[in-house]
N, C-alpha and C. Protein backbone atom coordinates (compact mmCIF):
# COMPACT_ATOMS: atom_id res chain seq x y z
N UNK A 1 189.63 103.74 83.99
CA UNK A 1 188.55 104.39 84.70
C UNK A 1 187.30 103.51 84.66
N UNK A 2 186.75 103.67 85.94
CA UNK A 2 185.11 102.65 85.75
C UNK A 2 184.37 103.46 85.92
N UNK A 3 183.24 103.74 85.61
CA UNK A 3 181.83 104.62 85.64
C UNK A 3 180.92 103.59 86.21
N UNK A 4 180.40 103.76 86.90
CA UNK A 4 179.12 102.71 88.09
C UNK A 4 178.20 103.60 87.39
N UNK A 5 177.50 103.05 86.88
CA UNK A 5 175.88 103.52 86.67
C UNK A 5 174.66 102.85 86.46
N UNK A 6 173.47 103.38 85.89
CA UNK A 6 172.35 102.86 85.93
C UNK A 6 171.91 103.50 84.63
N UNK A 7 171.46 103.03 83.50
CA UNK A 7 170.72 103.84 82.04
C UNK A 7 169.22 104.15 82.48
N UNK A 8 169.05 103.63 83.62
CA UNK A 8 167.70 104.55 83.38
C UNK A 8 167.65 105.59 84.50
N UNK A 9 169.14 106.08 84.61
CA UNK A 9 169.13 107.49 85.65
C UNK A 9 169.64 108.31 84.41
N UNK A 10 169.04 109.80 83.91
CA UNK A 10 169.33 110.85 83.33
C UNK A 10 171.03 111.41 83.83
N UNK A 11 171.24 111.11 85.03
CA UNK A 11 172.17 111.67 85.62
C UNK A 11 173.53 110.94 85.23
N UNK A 12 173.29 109.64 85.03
CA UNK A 12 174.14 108.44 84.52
C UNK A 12 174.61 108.61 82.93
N UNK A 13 173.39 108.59 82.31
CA UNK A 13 173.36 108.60 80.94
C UNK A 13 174.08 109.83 80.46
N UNK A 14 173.93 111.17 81.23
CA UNK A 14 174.72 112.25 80.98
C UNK A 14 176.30 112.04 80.91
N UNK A 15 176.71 111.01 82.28
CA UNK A 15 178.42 111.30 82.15
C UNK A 15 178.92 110.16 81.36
N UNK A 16 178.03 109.34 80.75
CA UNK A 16 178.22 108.29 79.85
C UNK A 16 178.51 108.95 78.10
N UNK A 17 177.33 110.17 78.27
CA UNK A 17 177.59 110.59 76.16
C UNK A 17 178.88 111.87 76.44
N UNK A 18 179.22 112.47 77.92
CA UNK A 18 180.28 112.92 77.77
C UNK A 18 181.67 111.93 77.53
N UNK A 19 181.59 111.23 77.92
CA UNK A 19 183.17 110.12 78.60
C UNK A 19 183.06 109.56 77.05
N UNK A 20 181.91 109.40 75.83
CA UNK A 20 181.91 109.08 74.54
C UNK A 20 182.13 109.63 73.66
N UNK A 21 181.68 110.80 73.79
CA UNK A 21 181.91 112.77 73.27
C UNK A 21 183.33 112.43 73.11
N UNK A 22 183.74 112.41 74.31
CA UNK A 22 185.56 112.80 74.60
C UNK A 22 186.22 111.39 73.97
N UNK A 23 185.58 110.26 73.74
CA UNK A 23 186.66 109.03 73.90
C UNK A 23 187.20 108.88 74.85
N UNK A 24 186.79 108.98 75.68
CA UNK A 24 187.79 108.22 76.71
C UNK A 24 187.65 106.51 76.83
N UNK A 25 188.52 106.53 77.56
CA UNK A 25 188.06 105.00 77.55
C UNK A 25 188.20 104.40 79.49
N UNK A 26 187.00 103.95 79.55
CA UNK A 26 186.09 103.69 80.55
C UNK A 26 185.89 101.86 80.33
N UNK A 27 185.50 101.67 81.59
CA UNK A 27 184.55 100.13 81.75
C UNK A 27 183.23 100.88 82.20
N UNK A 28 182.66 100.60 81.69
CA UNK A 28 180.70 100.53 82.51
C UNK A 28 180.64 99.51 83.34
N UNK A 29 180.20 99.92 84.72
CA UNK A 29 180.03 98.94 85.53
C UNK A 29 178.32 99.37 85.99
N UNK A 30 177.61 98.37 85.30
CA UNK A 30 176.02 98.36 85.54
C UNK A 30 175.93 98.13 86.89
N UNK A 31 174.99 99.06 87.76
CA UNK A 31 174.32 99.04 89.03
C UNK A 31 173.35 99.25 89.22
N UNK A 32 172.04 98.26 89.16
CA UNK A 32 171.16 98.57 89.61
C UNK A 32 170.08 99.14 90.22
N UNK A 33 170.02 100.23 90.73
CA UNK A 33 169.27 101.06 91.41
C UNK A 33 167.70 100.78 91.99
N UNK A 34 167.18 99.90 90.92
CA UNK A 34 165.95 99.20 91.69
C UNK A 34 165.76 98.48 92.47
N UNK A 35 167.17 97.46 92.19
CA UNK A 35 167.44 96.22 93.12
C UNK A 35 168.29 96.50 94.40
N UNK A 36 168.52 98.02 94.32
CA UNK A 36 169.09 98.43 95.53
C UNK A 36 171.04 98.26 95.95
N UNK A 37 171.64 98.12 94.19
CA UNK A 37 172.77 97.65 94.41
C UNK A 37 173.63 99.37 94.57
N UNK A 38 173.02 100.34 95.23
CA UNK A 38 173.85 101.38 94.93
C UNK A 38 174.06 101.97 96.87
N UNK A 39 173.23 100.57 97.17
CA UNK A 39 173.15 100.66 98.80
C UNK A 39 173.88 99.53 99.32
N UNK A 40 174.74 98.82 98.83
CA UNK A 40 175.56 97.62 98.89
C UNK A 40 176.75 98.01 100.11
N UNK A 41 177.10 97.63 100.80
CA UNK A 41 178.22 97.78 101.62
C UNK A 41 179.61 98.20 100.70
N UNK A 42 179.95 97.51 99.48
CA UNK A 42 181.07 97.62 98.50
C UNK A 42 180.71 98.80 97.89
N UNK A 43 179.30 99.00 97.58
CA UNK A 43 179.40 100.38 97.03
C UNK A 43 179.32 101.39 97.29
N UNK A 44 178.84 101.47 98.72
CA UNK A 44 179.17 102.46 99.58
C UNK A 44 180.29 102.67 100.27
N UNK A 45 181.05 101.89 100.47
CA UNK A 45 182.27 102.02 100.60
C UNK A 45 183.35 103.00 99.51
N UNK A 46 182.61 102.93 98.23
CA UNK A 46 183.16 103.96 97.71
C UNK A 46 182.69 104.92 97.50
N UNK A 47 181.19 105.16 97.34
CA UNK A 47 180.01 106.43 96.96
C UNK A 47 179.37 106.53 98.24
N UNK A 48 179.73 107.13 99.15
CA UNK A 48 179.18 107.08 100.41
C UNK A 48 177.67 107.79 100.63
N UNK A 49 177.24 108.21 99.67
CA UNK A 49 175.98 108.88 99.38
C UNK A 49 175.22 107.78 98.62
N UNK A 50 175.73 107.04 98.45
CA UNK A 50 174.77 105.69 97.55
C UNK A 50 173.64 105.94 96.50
N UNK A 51 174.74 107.07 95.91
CA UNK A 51 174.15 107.70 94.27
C UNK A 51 174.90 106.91 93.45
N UNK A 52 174.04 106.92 91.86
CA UNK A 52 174.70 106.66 90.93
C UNK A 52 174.28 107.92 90.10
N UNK A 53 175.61 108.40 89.26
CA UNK A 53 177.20 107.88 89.14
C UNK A 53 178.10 108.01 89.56
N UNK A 54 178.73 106.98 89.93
CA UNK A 54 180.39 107.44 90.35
C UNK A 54 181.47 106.36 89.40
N UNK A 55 182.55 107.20 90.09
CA UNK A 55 183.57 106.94 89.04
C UNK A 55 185.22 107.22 89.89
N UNK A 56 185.80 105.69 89.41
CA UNK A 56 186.71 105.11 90.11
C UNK A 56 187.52 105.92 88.60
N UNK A 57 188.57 106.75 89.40
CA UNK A 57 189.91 107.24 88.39
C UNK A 57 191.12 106.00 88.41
N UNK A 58 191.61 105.98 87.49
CA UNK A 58 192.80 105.15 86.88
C UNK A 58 193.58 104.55 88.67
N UNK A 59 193.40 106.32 88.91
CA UNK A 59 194.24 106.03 90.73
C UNK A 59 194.03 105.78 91.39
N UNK A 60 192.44 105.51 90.99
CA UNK A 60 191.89 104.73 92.19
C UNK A 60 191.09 105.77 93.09
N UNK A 61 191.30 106.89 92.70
CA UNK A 61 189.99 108.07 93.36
C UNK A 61 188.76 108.30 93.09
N UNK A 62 187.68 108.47 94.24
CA UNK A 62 186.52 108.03 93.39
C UNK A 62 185.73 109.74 93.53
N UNK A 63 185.04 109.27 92.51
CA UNK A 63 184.76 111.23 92.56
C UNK A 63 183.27 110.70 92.21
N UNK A 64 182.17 111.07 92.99
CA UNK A 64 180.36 111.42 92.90
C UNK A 64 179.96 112.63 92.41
N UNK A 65 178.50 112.10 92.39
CA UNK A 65 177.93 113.45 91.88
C UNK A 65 177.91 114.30 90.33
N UNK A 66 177.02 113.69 89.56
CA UNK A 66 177.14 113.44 87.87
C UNK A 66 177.74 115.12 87.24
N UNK A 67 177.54 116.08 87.54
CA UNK A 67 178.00 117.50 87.39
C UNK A 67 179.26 117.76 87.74
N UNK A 68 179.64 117.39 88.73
CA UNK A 68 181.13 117.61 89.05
C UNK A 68 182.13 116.51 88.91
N UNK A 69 181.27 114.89 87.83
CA UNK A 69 181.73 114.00 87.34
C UNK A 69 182.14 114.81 86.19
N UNK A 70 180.75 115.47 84.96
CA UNK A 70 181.15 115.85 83.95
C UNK A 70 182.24 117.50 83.80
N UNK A 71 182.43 117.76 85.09
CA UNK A 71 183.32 119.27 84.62
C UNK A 71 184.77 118.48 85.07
N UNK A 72 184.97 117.43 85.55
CA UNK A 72 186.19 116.60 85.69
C UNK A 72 186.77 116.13 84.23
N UNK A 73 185.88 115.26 83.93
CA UNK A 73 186.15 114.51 82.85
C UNK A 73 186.29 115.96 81.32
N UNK A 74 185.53 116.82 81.54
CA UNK A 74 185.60 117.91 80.07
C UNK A 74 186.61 118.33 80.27
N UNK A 75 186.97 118.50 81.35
CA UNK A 75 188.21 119.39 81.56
C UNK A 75 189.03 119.54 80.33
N UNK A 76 189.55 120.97 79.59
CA UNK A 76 190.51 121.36 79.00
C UNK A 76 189.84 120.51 77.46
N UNK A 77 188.54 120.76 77.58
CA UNK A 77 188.05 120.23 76.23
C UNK A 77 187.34 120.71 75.65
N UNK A 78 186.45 120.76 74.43
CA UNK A 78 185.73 121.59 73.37
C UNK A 78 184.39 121.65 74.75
N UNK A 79 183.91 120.85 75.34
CA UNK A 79 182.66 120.94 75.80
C UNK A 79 183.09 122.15 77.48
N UNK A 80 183.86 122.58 77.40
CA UNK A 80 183.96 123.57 78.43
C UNK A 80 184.64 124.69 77.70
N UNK A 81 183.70 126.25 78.02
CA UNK A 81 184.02 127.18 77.28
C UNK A 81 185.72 127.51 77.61
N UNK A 82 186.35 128.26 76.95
CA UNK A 82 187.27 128.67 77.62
C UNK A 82 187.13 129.90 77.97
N UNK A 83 186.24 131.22 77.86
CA UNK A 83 186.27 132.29 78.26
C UNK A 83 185.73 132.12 79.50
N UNK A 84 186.39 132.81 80.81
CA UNK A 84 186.13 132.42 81.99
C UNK A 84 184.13 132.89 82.42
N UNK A 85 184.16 133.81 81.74
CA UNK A 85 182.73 134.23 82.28
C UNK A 85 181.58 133.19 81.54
N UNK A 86 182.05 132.51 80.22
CA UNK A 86 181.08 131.56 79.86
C UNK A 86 180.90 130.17 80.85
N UNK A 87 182.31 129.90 81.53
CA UNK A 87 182.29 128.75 81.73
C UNK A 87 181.40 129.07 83.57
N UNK A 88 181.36 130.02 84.31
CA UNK A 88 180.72 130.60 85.06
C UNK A 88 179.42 130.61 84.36
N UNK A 89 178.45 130.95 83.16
CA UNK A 89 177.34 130.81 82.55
C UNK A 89 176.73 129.46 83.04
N UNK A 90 178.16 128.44 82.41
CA UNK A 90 177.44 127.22 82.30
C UNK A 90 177.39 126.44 83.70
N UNK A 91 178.54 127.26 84.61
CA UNK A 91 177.98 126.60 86.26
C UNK A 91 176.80 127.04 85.94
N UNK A 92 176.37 128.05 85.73
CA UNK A 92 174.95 128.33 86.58
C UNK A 92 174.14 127.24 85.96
N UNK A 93 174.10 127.12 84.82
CA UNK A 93 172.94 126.02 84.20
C UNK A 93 173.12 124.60 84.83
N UNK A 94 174.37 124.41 84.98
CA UNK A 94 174.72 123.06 85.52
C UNK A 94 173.95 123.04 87.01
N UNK A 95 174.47 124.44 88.06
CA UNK A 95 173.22 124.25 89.53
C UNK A 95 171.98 124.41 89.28
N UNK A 96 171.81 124.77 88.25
CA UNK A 96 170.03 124.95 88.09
C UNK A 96 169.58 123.65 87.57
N UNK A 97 170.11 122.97 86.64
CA UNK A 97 169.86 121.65 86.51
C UNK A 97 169.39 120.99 87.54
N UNK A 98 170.40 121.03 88.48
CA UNK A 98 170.42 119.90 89.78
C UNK A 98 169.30 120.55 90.80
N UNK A 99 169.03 121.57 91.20
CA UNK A 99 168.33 122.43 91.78
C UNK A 99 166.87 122.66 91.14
N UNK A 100 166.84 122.93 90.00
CA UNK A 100 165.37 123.26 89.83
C UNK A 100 164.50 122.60 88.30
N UNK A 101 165.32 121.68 88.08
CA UNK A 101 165.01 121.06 86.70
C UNK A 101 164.79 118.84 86.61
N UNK A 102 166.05 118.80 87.59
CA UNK A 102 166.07 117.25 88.05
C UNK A 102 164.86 116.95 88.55
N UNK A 103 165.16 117.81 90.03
CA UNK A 103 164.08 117.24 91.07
C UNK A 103 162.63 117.23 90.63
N UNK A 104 162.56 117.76 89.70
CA UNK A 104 160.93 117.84 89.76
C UNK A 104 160.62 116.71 88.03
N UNK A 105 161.54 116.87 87.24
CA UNK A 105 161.10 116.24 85.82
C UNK A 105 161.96 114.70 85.87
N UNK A 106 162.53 114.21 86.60
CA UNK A 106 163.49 113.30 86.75
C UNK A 106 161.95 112.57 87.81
N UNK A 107 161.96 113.05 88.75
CA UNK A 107 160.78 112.55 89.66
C UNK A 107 159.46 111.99 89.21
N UNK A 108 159.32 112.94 88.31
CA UNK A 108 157.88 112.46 87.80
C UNK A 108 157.78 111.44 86.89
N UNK A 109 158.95 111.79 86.18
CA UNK A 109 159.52 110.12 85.14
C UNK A 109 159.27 108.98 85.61
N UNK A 110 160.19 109.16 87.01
CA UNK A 110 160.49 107.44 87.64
C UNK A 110 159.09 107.21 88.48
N UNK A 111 158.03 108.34 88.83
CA UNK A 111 157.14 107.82 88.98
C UNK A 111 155.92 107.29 88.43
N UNK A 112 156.03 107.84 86.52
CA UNK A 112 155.32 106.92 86.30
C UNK A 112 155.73 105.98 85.26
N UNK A 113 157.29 105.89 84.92
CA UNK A 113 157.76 105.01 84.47
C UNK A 113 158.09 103.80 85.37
N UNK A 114 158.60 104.23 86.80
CA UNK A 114 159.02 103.08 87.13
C UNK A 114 158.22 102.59 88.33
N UNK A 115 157.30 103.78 88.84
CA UNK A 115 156.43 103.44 89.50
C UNK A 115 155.23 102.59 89.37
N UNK A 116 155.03 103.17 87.90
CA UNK A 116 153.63 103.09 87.26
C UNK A 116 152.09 103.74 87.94
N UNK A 117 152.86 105.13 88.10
CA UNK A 117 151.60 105.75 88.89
C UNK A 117 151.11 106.42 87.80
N UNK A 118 149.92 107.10 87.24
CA UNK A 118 149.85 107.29 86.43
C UNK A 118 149.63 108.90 86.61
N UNK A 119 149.50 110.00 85.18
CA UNK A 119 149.85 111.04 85.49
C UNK A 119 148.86 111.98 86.39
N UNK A 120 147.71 111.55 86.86
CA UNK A 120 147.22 112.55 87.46
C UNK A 120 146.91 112.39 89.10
N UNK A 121 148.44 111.13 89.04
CA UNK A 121 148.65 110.80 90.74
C UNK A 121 150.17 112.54 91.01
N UNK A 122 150.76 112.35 89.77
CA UNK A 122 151.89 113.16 90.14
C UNK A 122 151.54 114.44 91.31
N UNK A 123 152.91 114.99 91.98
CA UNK A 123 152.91 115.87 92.79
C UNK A 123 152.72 117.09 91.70
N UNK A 124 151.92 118.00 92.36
CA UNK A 124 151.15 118.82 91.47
C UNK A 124 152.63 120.17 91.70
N UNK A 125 153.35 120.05 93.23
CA UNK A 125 153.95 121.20 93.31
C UNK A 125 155.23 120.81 92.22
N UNK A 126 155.67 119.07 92.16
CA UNK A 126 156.51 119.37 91.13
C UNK A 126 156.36 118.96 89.63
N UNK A 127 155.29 118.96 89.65
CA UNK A 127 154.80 119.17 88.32
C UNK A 127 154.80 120.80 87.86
N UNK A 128 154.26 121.43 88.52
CA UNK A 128 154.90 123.09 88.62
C UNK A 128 156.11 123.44 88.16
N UNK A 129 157.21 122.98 89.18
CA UNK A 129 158.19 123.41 88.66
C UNK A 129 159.36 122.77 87.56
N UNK A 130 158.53 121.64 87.28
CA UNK A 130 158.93 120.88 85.92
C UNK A 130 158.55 121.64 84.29
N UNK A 131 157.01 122.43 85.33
CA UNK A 131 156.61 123.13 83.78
C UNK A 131 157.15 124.90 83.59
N UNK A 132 157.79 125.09 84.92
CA UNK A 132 158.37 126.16 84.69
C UNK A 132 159.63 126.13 84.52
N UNK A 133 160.44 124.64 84.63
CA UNK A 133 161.91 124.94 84.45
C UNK A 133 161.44 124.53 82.58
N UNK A 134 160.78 123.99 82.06
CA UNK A 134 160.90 123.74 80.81
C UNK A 134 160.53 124.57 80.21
N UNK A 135 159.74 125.74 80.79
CA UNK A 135 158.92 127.02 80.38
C UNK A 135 160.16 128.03 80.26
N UNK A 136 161.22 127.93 81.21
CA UNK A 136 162.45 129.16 81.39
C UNK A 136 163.51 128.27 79.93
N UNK A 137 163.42 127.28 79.67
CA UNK A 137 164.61 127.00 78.60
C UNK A 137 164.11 126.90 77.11
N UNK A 138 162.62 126.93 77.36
CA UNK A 138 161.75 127.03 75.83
C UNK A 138 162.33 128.61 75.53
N UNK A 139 162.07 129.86 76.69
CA UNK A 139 162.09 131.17 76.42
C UNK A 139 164.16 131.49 76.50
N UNK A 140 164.67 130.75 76.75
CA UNK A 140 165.85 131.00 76.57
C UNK A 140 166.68 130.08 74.94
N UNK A 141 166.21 129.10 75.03
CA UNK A 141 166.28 128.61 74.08
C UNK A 141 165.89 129.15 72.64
N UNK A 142 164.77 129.92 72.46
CA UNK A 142 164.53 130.44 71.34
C UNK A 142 165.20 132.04 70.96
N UNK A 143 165.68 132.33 71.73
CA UNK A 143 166.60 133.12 71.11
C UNK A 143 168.25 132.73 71.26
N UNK A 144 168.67 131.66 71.68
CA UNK A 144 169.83 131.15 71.23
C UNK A 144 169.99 129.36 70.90
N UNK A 145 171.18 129.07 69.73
CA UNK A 145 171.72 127.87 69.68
C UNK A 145 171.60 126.82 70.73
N UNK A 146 172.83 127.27 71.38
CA UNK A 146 173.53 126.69 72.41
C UNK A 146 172.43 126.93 74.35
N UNK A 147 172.99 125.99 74.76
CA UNK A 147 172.30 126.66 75.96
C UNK A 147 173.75 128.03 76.65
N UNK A 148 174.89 127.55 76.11
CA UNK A 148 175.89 128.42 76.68
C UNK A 148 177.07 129.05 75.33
N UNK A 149 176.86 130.29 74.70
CA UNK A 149 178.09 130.42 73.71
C UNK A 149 177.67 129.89 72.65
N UNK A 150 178.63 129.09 71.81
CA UNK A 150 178.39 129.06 70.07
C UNK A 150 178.22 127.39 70.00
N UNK A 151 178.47 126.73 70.73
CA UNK A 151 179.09 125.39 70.56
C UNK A 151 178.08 124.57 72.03
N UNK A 152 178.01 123.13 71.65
CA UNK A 152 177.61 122.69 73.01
C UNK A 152 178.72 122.28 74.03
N UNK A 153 178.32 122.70 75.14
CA UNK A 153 179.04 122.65 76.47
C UNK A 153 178.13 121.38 77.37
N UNK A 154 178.88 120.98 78.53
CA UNK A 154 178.44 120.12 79.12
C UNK A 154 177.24 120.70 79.74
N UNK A 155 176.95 122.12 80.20
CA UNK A 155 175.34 122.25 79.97
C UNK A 155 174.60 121.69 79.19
N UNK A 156 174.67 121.82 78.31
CA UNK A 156 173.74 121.46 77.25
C UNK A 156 173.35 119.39 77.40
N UNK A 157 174.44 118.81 77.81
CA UNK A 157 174.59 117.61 78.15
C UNK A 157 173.76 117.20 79.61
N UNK A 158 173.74 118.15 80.48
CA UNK A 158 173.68 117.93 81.73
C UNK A 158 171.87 118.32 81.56
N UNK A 159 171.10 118.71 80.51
CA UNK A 159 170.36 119.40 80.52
C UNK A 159 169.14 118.61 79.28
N UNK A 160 170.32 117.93 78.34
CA UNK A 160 169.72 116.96 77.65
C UNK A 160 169.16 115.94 78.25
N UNK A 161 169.43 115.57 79.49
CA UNK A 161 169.40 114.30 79.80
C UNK A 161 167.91 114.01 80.41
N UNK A 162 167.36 114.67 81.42
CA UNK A 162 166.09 114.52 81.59
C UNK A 162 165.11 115.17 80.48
N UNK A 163 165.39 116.43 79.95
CA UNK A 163 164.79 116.70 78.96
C UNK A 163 163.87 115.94 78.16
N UNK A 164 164.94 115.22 77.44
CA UNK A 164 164.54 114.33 75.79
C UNK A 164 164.00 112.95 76.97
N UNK A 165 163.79 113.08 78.04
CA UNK A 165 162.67 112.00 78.48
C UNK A 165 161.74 112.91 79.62
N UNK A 166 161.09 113.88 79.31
CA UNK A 166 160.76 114.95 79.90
C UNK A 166 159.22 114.23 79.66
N UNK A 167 158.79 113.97 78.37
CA UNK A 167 157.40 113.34 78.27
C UNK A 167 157.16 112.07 79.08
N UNK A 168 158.20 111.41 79.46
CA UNK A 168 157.60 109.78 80.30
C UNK A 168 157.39 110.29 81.32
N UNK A 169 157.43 111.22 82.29
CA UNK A 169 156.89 112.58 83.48
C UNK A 169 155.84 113.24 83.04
N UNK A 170 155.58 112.70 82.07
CA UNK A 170 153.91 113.59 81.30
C UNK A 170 154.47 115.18 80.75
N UNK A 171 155.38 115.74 80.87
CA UNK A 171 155.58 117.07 80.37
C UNK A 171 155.33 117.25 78.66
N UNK A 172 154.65 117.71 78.53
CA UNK A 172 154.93 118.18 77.40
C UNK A 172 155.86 118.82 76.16
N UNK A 173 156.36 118.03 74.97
CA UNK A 173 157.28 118.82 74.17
C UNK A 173 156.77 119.74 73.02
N UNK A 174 155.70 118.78 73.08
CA UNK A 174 154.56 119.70 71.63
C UNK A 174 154.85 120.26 71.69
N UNK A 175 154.48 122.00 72.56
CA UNK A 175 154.06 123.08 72.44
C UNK A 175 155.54 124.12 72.19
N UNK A 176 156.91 123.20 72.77
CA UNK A 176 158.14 123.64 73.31
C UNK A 176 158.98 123.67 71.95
N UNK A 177 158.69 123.99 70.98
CA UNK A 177 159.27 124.10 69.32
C UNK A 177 160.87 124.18 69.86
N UNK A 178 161.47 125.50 70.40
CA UNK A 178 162.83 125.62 70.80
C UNK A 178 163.44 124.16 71.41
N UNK A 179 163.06 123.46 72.56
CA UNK A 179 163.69 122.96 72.81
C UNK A 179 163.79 121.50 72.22
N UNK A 180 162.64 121.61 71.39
CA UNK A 180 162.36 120.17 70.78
C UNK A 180 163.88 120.40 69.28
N UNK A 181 163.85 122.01 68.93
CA UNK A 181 164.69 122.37 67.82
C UNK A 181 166.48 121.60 68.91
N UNK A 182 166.29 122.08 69.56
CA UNK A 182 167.77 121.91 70.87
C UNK A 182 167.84 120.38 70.95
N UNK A 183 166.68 119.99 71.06
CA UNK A 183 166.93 118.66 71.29
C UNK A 183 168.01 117.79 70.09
N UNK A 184 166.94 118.08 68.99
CA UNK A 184 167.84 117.32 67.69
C UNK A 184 169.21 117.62 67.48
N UNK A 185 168.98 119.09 67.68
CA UNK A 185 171.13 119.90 67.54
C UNK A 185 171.92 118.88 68.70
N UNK A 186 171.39 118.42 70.03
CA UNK A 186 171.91 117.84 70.37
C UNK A 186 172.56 116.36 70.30
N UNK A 187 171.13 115.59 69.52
CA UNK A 187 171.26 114.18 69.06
C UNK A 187 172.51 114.27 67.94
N UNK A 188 172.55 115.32 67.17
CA UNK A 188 173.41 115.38 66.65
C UNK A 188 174.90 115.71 66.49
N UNK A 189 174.67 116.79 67.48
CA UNK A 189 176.64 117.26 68.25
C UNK A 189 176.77 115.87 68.99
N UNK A 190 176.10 115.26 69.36
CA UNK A 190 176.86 114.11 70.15
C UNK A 190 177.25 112.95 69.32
N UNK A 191 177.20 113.08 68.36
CA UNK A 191 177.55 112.00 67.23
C UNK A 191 176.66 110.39 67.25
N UNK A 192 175.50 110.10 67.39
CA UNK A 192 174.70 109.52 67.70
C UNK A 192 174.90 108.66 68.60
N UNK A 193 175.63 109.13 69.88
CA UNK A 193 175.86 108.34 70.97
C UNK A 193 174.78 108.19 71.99
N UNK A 194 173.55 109.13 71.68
CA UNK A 194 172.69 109.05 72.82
C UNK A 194 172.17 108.14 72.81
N UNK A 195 171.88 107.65 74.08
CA UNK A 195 170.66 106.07 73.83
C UNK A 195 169.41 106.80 74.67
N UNK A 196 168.84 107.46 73.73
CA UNK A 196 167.37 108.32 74.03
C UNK A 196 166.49 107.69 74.52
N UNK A 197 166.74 105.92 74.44
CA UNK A 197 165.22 105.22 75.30
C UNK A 197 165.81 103.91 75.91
N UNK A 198 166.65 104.04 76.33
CA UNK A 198 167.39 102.74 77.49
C UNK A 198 166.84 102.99 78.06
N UNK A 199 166.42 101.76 79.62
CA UNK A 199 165.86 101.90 80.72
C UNK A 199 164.30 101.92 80.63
């Protein structure tokens, strides 16, 4: 299996500490994204959306899109619940991720990490909803462990990932005790595979 990615996409780094979680065994194939190698004729030829990550199977099938990379790869594993209504829980966290948590805290990152705009250029509407998706998992977070059940699930993975770089977007963790508590449970269920400051 090859994984095409980039370490300084959250979305990358996610199906990277699953595919490590699990052992599998993978090649990393580094792609650029600044230099524009994810818009390449060869690589669009296989990721026709000219996202990273994707991922070439053994057979040669290529499957996009970092969420429905990681419920591929968990499959039939500790990080997917087996009671059917949990693993329905953790869709939902997984579309809300992509829907109302990426776009706005992933954005503000790369704009003033990789932009170098500084924070009081950011978009104010998604700065909003960066401080309310971190505002809905501080108040869910403190009354449970897990983001899903007893154990971490690839929610919790899919959810780590912009998170624990939630401050290079200017967000704040200070005030967020729960998820800063979530954060560490996570550095640690993953067996210190995260690379918390690549990129």
């Amino acid at each position: 299996m090859r994984i095409y990615g980039d370490l300084v996409s959250g979305n990358c780094l996610k199906v990277k500490i699953v595919a490590d979680v699990l052992g599998l065994s993978y090649e990393w194939v580094a792609v650029d994204i600044l230099e524009g190698e994810s818009r390449t004729p060869d690589y669009l030829s296989r990721f026709p959306a000219g996202q990273v990550p994707g991922v070439v199977l053994d057979d040669g099938r290529c499957l996009a899109q970092s969420n429905a990379i990681l419920r591929y790869l968990a499959r039939d594993s500790v990080l997917i619940p087996q009671d059917a209504f949990l693993q329905a829980k953790m869709d939902e966290w997984l579309f809300w991720e992509q829907y109302s948590h990426e776009p706005a805290i992933a954005v503000c990152r790369f704009d003033m990490r990789y932009l170098g705009k500084p924070r009081e250029a950011r978009d104010p509407s998604r700065v909003a909803r960066g401080e309310a998706a971190l505002d809905l998992m501080e108040r869910h977070l403190a009354g449970t462990t897990w983001m899903v059940g007893d154990g971490a699930t690839i929610a919790d993975i899919a959810l780590f990932a912009y998170t624990h770089w939630a401050d290079e977007g200017g967000f704040a963790l200070g005030p967020r005790p729960a998820i800063r508590a979530w954060l560490t449970r996570c550095t640690s269920a993953f067996g210190g595979r995260v690379t918390s400051r690549q990129g």
